[in-house]
PDB file of N, CA and C in Angstrom:
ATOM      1  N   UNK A   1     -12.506  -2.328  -1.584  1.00  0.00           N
ATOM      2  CA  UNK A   1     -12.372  -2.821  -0.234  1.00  0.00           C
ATOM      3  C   UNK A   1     -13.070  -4.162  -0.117  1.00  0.00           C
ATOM      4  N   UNK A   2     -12.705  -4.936   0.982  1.00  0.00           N
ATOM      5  CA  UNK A   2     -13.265  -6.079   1.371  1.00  0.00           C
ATOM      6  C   UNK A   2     -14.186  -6.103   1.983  1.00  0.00           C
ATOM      7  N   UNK A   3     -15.276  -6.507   1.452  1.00  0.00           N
ATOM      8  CA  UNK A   3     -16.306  -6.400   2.987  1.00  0.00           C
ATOM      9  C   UNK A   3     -16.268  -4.857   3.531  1.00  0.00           C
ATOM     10  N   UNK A   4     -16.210  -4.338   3.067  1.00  0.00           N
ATOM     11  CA  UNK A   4     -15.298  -2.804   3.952  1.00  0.00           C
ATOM     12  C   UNK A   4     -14.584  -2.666   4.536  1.00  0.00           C
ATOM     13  N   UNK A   5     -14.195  -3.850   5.687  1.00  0.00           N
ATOM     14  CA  UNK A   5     -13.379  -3.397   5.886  1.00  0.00           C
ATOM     15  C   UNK A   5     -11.566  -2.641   5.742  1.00  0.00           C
ATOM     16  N   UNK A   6     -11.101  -2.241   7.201  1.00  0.00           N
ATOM     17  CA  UNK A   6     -10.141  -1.872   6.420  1.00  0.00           C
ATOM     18  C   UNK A   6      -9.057  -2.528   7.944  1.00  0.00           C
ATOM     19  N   UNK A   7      -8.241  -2.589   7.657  1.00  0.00           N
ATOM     20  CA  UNK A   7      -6.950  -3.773   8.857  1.00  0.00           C
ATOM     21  C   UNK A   7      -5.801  -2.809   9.119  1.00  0.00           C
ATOM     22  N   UNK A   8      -4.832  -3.739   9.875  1.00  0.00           N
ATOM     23  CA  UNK A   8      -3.570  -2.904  10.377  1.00  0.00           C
ATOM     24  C   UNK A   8      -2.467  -3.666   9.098  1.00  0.00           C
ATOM     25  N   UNK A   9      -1.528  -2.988   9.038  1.00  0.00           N
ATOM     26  CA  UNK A   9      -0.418  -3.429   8.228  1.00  0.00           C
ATOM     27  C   UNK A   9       0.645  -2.958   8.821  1.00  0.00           C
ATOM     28  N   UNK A  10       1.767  -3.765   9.016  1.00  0.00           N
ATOM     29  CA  UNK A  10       3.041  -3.829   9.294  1.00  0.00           C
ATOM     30  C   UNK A  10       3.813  -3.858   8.629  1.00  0.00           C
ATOM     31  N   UNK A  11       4.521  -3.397   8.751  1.00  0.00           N
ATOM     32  CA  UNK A  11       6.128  -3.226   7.537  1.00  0.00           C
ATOM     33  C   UNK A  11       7.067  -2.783   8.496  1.00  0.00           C
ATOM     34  N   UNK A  12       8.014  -3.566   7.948  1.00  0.00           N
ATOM     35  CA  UNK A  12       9.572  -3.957   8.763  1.00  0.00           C
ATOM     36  C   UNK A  12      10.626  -3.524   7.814  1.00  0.00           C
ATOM     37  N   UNK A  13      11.974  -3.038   7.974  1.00  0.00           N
ATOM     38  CA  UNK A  13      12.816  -2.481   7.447  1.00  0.00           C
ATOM     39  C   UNK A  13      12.835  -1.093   7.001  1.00  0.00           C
ATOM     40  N   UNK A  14      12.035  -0.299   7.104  1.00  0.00           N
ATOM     41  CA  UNK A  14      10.771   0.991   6.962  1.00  0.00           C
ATOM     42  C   UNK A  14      12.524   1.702   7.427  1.00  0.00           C
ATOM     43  N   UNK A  15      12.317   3.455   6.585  1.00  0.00           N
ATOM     44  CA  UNK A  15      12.718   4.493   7.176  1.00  0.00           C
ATOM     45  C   UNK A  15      12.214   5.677   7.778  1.00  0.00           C
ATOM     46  N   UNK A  16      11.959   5.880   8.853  1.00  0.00           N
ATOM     47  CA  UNK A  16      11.023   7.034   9.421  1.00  0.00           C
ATOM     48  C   UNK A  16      11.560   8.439   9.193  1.00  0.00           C
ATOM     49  N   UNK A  17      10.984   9.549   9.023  1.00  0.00           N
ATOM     50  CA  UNK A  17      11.158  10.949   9.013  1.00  0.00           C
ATOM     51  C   UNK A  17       9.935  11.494   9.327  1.00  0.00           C
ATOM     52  N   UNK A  18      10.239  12.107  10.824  1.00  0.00           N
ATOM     53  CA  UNK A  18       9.479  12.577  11.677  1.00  0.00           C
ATOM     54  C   UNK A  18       8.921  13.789  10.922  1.00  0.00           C
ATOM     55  N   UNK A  19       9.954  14.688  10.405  1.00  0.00           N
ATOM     56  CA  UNK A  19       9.147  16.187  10.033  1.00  0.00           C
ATOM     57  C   UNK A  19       8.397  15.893   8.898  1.00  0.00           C
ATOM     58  N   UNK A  20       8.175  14.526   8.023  1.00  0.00           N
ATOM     59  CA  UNK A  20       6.994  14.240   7.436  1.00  0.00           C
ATOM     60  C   UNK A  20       5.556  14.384   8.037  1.00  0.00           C
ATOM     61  N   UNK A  21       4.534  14.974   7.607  1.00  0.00           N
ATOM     62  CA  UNK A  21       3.501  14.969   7.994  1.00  0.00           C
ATOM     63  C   UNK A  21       2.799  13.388   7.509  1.00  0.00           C
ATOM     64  N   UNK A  22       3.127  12.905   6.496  1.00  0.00           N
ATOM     65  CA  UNK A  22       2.068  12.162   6.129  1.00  0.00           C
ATOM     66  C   UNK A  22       3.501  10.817   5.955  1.00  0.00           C
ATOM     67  N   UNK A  23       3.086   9.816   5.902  1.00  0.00           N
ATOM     68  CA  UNK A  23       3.675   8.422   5.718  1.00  0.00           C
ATOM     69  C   UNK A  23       3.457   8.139   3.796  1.00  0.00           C
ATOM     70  N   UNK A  24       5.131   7.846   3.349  1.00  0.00           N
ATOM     71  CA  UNK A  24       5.231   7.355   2.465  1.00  0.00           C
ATOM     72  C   UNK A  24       5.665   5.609   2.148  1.00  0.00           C
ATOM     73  N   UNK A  25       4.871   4.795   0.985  1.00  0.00           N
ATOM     74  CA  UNK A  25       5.285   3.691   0.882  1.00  0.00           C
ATOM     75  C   UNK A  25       6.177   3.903  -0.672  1.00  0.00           C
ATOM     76  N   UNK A  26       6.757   2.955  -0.813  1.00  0.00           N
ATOM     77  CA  UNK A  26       7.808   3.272  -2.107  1.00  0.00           C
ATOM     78  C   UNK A  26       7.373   1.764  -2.989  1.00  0.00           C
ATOM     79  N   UNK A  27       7.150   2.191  -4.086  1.00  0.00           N
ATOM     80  CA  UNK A  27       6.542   1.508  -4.958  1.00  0.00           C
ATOM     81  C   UNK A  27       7.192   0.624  -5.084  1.00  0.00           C
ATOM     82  N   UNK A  28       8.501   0.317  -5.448  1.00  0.00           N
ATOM     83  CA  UNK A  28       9.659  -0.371  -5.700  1.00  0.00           C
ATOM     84  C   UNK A  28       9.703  -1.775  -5.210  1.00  0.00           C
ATOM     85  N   UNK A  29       8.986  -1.193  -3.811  1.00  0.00           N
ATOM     86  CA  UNK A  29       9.228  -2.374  -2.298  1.00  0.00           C
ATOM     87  C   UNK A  29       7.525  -3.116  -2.331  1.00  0.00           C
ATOM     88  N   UNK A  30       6.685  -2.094  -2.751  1.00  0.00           N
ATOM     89  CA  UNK A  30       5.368  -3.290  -2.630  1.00  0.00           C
ATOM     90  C   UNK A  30       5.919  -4.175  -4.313  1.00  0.00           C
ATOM     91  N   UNK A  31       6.056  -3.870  -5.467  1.00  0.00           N
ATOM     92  CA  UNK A  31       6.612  -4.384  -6.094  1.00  0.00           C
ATOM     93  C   UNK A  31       7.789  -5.975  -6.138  1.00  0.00           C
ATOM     94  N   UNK A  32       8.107  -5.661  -5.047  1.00  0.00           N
ATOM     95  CA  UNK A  32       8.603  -6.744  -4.795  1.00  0.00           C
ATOM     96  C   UNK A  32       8.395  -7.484  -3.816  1.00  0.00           C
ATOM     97  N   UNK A  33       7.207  -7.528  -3.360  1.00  0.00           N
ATOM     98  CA  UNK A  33       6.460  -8.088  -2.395  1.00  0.00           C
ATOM     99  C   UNK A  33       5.730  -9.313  -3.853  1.00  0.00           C
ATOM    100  N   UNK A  34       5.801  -8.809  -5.304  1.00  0.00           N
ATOM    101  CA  UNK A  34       4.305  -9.439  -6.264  1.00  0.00           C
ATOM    102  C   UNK A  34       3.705  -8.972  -6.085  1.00  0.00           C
ATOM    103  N   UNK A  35       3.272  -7.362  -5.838  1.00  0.00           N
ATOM    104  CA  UNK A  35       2.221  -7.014  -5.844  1.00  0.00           C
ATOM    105  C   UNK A  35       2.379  -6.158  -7.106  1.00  0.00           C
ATOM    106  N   UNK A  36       0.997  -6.505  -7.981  1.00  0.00           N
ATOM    107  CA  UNK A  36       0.856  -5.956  -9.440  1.00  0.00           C
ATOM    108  C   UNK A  36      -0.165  -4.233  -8.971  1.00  0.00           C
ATOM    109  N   UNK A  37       0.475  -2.823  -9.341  1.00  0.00           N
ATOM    110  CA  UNK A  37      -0.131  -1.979  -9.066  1.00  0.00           C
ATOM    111  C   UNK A  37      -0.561  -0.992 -10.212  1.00  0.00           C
ATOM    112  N   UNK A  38      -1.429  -0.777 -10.115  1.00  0.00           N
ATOM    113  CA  UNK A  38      -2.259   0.068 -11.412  1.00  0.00           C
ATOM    114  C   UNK A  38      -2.738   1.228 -10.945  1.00  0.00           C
ATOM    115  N   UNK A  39      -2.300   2.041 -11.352  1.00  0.00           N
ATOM    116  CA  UNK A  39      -2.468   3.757 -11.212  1.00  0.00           C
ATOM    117  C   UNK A  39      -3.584   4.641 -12.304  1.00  0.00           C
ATOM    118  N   UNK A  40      -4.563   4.932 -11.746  1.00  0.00           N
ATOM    119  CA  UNK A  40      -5.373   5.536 -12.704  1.00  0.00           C
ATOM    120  C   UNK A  40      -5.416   6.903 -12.177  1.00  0.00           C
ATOM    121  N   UNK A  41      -6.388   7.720 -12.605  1.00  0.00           N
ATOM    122  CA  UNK A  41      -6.506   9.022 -12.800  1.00  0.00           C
ATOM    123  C   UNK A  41      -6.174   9.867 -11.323  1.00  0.00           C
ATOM    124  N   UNK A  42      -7.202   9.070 -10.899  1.00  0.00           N
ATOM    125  CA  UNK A  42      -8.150   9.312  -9.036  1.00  0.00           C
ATOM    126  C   UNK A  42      -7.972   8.433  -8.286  1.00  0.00           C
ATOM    127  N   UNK A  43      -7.239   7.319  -8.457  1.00  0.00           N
ATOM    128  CA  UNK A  43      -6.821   6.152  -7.805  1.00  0.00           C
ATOM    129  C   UNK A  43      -5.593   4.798  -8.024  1.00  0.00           C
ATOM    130  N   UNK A  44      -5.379   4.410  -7.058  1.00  0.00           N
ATOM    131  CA  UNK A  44      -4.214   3.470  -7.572  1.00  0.00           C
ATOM    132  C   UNK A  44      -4.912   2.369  -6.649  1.00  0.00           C
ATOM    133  N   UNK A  45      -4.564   0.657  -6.956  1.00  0.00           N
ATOM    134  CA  UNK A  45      -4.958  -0.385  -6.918  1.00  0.00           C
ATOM    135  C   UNK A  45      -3.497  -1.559  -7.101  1.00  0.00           C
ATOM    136  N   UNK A  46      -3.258  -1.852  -5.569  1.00  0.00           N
ATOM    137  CA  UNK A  46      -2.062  -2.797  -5.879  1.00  0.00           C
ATOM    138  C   UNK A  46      -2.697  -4.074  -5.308  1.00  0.00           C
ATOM    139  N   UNK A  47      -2.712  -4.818  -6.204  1.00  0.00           N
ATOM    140  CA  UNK A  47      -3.275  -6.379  -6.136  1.00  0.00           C
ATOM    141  C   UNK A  47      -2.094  -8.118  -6.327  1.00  0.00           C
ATOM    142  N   UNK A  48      -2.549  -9.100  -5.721  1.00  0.00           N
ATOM    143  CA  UNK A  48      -1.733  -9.954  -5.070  1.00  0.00           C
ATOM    144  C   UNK A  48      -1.982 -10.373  -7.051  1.00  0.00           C
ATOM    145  N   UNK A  49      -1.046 -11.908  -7.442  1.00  0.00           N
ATOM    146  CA  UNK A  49      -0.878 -12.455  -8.487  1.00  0.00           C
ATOM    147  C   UNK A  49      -2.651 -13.454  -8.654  1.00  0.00           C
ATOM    148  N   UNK A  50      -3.364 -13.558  -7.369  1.00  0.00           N
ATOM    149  CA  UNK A  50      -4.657 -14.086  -7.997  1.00  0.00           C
ATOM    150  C   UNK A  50      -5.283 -12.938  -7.992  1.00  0.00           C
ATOM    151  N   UNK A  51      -5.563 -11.879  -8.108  1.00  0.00           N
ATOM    152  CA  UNK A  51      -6.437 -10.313  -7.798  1.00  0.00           C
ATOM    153  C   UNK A  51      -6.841 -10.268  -7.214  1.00  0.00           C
ATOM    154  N   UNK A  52      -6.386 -10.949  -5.571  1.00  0.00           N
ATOM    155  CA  UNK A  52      -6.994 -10.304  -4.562  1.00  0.00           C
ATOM    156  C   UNK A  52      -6.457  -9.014  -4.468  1.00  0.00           C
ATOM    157  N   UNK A  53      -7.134  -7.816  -3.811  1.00  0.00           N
ATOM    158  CA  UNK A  53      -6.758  -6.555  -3.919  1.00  0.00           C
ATOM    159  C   UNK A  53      -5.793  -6.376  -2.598  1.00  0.00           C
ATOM    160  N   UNK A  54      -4.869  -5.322  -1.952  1.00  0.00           N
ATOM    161  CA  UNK A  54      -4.182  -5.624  -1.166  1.00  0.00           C
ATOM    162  C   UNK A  54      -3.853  -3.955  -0.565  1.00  0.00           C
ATOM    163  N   UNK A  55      -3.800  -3.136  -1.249  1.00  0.00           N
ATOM    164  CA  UNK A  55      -3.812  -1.700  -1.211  1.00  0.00           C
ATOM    165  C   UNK A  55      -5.031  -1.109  -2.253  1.00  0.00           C
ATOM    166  N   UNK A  56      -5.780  -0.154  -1.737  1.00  0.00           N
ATOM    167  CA  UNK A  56      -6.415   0.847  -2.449  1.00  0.00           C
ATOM    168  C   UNK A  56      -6.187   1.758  -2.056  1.00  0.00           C
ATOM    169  N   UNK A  57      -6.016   3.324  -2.609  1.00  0.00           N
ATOM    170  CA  UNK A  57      -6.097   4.517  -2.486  1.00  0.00           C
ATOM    171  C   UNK A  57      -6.631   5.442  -3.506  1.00  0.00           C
ATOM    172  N   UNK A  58      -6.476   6.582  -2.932  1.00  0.00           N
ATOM    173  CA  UNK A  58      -7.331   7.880  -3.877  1.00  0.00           C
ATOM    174  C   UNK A  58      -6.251   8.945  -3.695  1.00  0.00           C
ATOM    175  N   UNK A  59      -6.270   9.757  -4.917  1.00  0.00           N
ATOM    176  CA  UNK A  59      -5.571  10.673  -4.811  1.00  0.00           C
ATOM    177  C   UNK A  59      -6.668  11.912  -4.312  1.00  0.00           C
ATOM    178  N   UNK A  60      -5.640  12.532  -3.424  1.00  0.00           N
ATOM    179  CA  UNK A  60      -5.962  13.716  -2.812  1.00  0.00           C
ATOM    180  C   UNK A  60      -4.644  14.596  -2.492  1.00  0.00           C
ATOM    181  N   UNK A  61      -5.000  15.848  -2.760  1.00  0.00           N
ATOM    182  CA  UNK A  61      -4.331  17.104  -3.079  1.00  0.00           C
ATOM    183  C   UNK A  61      -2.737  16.282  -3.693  1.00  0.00           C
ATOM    184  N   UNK A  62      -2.993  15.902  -4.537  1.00  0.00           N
ATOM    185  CA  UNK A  62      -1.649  15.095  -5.152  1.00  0.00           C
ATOM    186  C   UNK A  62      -0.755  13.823  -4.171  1.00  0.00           C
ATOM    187  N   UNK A  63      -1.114  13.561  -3.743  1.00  0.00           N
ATOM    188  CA  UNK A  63      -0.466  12.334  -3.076  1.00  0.00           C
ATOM    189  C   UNK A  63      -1.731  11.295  -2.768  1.00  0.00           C
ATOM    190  N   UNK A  64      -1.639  10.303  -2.816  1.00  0.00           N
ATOM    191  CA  UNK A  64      -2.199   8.939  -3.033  1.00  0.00           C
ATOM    192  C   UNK A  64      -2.681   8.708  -1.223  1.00  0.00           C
ATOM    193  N   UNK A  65      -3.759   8.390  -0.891  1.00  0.00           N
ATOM    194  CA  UNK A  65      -4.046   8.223   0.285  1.00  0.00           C
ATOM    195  C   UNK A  65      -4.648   6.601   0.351  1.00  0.00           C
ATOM    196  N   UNK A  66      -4.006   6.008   0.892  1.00  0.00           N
ATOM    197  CA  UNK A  66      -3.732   4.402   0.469  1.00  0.00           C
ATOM    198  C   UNK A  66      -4.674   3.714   1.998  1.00  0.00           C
ATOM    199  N   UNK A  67      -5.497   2.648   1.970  1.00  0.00           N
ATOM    200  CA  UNK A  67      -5.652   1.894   2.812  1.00  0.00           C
ATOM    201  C   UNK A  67      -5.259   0.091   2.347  1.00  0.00           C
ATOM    202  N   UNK A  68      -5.415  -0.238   3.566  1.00  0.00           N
ATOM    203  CA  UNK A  68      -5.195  -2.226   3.560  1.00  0.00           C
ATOM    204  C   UNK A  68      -6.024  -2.662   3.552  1.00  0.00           C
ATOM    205  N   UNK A  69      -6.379  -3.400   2.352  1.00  0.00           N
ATOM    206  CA  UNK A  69      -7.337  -4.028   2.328  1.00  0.00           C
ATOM    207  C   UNK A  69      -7.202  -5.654   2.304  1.00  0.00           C
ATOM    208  N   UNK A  70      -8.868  -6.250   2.768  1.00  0.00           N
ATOM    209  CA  UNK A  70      -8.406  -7.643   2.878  1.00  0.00           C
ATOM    210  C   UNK A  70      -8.389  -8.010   3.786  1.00  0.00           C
ATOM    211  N   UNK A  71      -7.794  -9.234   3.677  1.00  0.00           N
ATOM    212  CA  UNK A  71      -7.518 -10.106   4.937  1.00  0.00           C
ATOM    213  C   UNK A  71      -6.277  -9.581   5.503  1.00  0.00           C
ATOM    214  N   UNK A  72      -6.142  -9.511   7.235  1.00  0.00           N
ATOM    215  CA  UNK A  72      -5.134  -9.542   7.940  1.00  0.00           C
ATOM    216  C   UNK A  72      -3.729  -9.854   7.354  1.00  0.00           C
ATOM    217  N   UNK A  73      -2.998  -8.853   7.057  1.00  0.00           N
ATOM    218  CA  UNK A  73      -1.350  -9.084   6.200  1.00  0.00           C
ATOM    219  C   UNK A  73      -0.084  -8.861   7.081  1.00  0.00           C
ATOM    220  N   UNK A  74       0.589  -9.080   6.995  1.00  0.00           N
ATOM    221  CA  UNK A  74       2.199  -8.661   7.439  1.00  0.00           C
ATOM    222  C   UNK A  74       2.699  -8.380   6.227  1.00  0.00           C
ATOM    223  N   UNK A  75       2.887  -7.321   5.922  1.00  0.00           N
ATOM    224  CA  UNK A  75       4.113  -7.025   4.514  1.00  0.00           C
ATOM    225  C   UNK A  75       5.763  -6.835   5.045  1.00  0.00           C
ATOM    226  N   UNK A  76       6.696  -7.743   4.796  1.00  0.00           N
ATOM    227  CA  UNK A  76       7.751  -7.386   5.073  1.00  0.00           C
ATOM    228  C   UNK A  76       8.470  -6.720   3.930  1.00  0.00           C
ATOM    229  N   UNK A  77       8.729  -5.619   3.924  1.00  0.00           N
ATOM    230  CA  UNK A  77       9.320  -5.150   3.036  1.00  0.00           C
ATOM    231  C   UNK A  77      11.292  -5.307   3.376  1.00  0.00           C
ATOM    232  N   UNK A  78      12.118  -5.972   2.484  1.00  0.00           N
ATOM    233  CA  UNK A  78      13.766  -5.531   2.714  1.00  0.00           C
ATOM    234  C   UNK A  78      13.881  -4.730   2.257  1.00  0.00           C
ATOM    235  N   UNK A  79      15.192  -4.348   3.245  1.00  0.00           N
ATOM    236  CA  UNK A  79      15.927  -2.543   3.577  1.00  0.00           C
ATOM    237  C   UNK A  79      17.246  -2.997   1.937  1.00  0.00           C
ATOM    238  N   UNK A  80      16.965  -4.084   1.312  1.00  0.00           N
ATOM    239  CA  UNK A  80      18.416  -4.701   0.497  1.00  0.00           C
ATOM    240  C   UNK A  80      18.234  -3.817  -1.035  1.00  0.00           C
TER     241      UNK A  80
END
């Protein structure tokens, strides 16, 4: 994290499913944002092309629990 803190993130073109309990991002799409992501044991780490960091998370009960880190972002992700 930055400083600790942690920010809001936006993403546009998104598909919602309500009877989800929890919010999924799809790798594919931060990927093509340039964001380089590294998956370890207990955690994953998706970072910009200078290493600023941009997502961190931890895995818990098998799914990845992700925050924004950093400076203030807009991620537009395309629906293409």
């Amino acid at each position: 994290m930055t400083n600790g803190r942690i920010i809001d993130l936006t993403l546009y073109n998104i598909l919602h499913t309500p009877s989800f309990y929890s919010n999924f991002i799809s790798i594919p799409k931060i990927y093509s944002l340039g964001l380089a992501i590294i998956f370890s044991k207990n955690d994953i780490v998706a970072s910009f092309r200078d290493k600023r960091i941009a997502i961190y998370g931890v895995l818990y009960r098998g799914l990845y629990h992700v925050k924004i880190v950093g400076e203030p972002k807009v991620l537009i992700v395309s629906s293409a």
